[in-house]
N, C-alpha and C. Protein backbone atom coordinates (compact mmCIF):
# COMPACT_ATOMS: atom_id res chain seq x y z
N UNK A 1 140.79 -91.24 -104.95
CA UNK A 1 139.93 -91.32 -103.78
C UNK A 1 138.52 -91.64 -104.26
N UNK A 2 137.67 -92.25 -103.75
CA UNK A 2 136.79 -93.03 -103.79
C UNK A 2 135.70 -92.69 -102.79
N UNK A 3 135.10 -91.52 -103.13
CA UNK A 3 133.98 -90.94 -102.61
C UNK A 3 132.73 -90.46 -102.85
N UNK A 4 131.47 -90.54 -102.10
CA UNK A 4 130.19 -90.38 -102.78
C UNK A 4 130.09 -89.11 -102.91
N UNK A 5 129.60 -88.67 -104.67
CA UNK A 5 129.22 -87.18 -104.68
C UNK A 5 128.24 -86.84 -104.97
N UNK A 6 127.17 -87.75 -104.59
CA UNK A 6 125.93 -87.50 -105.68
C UNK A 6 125.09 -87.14 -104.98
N UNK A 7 124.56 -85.97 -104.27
CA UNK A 7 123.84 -85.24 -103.32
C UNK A 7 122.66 -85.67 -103.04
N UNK A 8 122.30 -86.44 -104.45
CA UNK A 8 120.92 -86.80 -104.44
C UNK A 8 120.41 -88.27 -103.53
N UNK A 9 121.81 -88.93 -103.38
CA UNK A 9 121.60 -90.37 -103.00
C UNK A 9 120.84 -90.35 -101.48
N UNK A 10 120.55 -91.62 -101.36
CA UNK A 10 120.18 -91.29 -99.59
C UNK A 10 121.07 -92.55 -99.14
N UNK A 11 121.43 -92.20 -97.78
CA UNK A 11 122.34 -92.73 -97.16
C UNK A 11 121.63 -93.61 -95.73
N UNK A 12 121.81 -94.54 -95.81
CA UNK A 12 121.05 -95.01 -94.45
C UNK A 12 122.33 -96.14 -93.64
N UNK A 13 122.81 -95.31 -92.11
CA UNK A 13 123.32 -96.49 -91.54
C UNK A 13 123.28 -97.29 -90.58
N UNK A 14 123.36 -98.62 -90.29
CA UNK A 14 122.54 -99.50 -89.39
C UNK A 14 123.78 -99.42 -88.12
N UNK A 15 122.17 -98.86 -87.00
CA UNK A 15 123.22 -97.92 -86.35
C UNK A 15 124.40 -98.98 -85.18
N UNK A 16 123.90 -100.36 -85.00
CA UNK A 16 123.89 -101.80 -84.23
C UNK A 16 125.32 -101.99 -85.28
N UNK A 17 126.28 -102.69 -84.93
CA UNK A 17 127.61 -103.42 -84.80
C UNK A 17 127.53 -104.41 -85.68
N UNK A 18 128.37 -104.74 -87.15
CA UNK A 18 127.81 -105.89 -87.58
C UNK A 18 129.01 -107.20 -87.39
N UNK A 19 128.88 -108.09 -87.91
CA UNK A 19 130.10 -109.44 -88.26
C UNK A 19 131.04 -108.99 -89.14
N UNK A 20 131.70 -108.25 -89.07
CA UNK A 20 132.45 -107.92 -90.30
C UNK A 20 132.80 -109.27 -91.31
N UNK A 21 132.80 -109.99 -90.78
CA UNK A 21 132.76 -111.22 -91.84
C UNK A 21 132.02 -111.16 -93.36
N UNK A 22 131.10 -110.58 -93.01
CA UNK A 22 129.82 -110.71 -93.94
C UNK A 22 130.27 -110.03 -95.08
N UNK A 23 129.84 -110.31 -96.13
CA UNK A 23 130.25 -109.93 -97.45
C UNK A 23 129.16 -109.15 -98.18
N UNK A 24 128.90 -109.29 -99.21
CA UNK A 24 128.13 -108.38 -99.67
C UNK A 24 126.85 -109.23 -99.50
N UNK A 25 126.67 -110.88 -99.75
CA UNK A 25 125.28 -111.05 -100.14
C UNK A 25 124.86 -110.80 -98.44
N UNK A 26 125.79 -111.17 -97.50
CA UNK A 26 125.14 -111.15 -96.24
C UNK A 26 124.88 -109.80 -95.71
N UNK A 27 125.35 -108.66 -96.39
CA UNK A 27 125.16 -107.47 -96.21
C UNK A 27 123.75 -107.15 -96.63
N UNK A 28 123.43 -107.48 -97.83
CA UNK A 28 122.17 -107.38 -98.91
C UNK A 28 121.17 -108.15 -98.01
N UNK A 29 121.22 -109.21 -97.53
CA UNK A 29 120.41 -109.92 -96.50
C UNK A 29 119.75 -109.27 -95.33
N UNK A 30 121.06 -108.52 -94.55
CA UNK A 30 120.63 -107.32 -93.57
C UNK A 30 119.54 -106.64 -93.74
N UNK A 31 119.82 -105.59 -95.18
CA UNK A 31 119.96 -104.46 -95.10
C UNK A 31 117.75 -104.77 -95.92
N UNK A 32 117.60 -105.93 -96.19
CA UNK A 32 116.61 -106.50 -96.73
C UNK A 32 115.67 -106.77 -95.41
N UNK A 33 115.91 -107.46 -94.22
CA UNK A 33 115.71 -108.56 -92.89
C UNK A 33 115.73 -106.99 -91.88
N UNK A 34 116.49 -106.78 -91.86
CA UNK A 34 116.82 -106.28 -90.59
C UNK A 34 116.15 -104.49 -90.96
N UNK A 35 116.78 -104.26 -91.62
CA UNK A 35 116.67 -102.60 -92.22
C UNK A 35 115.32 -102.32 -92.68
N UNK A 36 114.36 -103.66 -93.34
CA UNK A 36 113.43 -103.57 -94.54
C UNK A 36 113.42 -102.37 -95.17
N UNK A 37 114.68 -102.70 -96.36
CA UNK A 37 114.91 -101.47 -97.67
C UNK A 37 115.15 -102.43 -98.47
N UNK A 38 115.02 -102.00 -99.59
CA UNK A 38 115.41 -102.58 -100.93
C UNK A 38 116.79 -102.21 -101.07
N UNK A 39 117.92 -103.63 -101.01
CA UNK A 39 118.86 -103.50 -101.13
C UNK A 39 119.58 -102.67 -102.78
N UNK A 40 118.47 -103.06 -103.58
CA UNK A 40 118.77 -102.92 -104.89
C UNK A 40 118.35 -101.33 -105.57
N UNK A 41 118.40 -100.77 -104.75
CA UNK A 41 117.71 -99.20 -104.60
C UNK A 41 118.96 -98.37 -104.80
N UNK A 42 118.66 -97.49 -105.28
CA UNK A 42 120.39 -96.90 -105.60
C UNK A 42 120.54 -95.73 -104.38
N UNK A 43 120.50 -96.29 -103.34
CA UNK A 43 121.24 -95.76 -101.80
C UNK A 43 122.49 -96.43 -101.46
N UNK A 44 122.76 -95.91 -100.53
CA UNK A 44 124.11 -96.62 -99.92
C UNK A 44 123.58 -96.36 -98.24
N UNK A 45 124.67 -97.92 -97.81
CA UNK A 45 123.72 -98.59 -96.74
C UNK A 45 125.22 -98.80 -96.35
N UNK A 46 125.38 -98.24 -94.62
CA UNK A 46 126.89 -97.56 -94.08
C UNK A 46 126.40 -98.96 -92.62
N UNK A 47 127.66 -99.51 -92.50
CA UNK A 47 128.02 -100.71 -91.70
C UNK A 47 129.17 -100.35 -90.71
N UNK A 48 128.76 -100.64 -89.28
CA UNK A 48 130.58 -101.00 -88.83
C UNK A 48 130.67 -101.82 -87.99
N UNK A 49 131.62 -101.79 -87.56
CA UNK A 49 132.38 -103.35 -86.86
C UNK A 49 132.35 -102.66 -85.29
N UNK A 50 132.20 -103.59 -84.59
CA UNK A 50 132.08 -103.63 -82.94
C UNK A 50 133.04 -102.36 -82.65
N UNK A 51 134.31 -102.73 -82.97
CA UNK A 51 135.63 -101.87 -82.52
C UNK A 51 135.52 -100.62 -82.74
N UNK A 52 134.45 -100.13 -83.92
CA UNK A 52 134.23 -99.19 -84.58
C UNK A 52 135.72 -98.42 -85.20
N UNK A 53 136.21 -99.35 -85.77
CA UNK A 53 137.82 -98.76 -86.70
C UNK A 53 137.43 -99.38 -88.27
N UNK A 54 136.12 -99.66 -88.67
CA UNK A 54 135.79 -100.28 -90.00
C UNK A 54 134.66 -99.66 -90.14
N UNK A 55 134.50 -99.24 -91.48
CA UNK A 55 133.38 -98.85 -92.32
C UNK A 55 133.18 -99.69 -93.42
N UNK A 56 132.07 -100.31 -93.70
CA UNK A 56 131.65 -100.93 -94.84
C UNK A 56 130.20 -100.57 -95.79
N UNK A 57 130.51 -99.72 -97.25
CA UNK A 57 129.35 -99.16 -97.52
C UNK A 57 128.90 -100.18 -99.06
N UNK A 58 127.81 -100.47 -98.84
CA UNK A 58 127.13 -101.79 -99.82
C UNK A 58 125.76 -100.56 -100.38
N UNK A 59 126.27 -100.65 -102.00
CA UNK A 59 125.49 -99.91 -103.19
C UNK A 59 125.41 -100.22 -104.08
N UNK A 60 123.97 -100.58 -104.65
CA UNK A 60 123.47 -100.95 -106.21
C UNK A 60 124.11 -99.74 -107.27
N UNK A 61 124.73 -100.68 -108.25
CA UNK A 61 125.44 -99.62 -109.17
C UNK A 61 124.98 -100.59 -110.67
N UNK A 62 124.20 -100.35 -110.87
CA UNK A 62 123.71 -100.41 -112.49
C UNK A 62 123.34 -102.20 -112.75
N UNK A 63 124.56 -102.57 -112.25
CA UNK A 63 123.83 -104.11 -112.98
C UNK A 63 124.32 -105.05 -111.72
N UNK A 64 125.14 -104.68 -110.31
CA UNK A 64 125.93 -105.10 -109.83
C UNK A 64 126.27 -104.71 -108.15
N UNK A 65 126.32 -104.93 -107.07
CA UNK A 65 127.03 -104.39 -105.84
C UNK A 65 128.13 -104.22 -105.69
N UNK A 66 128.33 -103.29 -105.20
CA UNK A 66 129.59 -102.92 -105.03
C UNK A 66 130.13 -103.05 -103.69
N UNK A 67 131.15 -103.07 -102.82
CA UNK A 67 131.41 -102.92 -101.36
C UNK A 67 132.33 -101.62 -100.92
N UNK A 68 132.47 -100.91 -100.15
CA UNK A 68 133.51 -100.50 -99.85
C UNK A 68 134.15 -100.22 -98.62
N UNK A 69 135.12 -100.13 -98.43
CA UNK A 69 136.12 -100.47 -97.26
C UNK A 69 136.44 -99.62 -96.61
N UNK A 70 136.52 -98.84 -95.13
CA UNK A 70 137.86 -97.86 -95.04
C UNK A 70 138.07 -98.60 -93.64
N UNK A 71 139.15 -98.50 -93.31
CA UNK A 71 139.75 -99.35 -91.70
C UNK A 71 140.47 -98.05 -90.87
N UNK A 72 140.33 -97.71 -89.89
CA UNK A 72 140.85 -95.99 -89.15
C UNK A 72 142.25 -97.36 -88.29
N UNK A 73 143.26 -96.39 -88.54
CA UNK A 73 144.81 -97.16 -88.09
C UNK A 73 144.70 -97.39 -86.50
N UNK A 74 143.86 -96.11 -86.00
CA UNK A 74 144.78 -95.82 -84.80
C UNK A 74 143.35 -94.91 -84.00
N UNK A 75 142.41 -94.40 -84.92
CA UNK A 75 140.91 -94.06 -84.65
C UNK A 75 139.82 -94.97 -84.22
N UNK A 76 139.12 -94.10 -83.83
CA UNK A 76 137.67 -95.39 -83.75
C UNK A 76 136.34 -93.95 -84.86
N UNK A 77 135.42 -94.17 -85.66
CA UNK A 77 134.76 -93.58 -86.21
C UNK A 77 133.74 -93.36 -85.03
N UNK A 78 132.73 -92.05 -84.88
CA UNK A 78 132.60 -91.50 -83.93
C UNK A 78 130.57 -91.85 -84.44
N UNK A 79 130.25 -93.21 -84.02
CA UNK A 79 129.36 -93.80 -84.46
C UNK A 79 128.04 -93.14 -83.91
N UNK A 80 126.97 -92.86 -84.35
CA UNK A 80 125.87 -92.57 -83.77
C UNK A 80 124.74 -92.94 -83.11
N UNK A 81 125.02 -93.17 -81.64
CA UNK A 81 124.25 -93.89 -80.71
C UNK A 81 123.03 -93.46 -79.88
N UNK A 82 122.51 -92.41 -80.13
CA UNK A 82 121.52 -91.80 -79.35
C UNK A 82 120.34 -91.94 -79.54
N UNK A 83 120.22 -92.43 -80.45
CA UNK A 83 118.63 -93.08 -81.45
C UNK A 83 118.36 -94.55 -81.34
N UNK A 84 117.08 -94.97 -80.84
CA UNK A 84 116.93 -96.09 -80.91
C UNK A 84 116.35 -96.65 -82.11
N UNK A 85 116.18 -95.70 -83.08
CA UNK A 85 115.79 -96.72 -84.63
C UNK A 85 117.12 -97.67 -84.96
N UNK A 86 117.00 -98.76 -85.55
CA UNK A 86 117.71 -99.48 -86.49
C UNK A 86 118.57 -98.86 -87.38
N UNK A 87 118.08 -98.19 -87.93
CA UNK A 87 119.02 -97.41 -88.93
C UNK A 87 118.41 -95.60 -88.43
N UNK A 88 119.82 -94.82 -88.75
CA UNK A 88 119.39 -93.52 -88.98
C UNK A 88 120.22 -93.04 -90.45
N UNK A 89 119.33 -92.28 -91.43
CA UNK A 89 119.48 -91.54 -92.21
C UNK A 89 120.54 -90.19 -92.39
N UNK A 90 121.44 -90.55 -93.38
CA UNK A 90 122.32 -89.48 -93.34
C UNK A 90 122.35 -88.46 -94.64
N UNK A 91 122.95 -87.02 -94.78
CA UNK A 91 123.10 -86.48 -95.88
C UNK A 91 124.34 -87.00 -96.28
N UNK A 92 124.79 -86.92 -97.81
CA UNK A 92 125.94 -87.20 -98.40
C UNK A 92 126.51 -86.65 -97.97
N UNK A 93 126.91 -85.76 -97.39
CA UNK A 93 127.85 -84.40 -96.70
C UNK A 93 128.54 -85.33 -95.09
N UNK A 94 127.02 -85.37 -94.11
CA UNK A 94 127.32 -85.89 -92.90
C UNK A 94 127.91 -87.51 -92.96
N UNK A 95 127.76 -88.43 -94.11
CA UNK A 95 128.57 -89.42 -94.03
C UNK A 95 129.98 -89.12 -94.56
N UNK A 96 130.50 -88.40 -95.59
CA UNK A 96 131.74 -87.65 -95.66
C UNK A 96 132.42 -87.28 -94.72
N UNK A 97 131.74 -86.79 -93.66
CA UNK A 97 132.15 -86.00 -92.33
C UNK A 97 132.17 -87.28 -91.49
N UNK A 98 131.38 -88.15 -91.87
CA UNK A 98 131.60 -89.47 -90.84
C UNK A 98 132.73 -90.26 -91.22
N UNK A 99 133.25 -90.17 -92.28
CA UNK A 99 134.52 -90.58 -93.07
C UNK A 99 135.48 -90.04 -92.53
N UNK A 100 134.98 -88.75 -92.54
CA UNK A 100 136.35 -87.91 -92.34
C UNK A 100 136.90 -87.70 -90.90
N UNK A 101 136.14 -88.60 -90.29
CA UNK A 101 136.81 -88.86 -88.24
C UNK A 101 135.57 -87.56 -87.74
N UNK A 102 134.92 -87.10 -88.46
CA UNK A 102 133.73 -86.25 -87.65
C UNK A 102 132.94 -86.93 -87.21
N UNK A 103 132.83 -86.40 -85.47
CA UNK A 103 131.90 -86.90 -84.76
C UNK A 103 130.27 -85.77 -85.30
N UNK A 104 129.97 -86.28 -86.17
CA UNK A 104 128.43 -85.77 -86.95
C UNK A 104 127.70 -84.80 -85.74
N UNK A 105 127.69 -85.24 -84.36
CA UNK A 105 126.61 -84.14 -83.72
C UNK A 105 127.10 -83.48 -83.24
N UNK A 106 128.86 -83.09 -83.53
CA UNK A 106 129.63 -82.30 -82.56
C UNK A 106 130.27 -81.12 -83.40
N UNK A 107 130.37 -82.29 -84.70
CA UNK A 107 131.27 -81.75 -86.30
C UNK A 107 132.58 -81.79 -85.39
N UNK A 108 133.32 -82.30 -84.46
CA UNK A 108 134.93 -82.42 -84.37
C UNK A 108 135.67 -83.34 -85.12
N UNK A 109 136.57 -83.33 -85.85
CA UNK A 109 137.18 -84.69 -86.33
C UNK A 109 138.71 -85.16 -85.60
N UNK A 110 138.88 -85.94 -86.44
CA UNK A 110 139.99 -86.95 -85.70
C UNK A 110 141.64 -86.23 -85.92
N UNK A 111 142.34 -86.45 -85.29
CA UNK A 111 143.79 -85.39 -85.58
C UNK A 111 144.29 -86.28 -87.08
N UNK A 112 144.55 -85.31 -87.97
CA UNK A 112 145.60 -86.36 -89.06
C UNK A 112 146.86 -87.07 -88.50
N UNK A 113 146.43 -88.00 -89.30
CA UNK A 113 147.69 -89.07 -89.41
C UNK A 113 148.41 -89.37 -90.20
N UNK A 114 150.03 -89.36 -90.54
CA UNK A 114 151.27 -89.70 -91.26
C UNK A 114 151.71 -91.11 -90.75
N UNK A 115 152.07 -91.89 -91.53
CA UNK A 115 152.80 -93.14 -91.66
C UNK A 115 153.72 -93.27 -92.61
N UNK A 116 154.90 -93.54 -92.17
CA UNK A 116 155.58 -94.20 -93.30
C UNK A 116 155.81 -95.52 -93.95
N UNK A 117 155.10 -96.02 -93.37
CA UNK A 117 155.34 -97.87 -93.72
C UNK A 117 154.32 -98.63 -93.05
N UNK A 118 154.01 -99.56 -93.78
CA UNK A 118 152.81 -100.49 -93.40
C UNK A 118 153.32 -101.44 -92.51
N UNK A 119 154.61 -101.91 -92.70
CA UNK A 119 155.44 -103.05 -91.47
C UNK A 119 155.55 -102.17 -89.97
């Protein structure tokens, strides 16, 4: 599993719907244009898709970006809309909890899910 543990990081996510198309440089473009942060800052910068069933988190890691992915099967992630800034600021904890199907201002999460097969 593939999760942030580093308490110290800061987390910022743009709280507006993106193209999921976009890849990392067009992510880095955003998060530069739209966000004004230094993409190259060792934060992590939290993305999602209209449908809100995609998370995409874009982080400077030493010489390089990284991307990462999670897609909810059958969820929608419980996005934070009550703020009109561009981006709002998260603890490493409350994006975990935003991972984890927690709606962050309620702390409820999503029921687990079993699958047996991807077909």
């Amino acid at each position: 599993m593939m999760r942030p543990s580093n308490q110290n990081l800061e987390v910022y996510l743009h709280r507006n719907p993106i193209d999921f198309r976009k890849g990392i440089n067009g992510l880095a473009v955003l998060v530069e244009q739209a966000l004004e942060l230094n993409p190259f800052s060792e934060q992590l910068f939290v993305f999602c898709n209209r449908r809100r069933d995609r998370i995409k988190i874009l982080y400077w890691e030493t010489n390089g970006f990284c991307l990462w992915q999670k897609r909810l099967e059958q969820d929608r992630f419980h996005w934070p809309r009550t703020r009109q800034e561009p981006v709002v600021t998260l603890s490493i904890q409350q994006l975990n909890w935003l991972l984890d199907g927690y709606d962050i201002t309620q702390l409820k999460p999503h029921a687990k899910r079993t699958f047996s097969t991807v077909l």
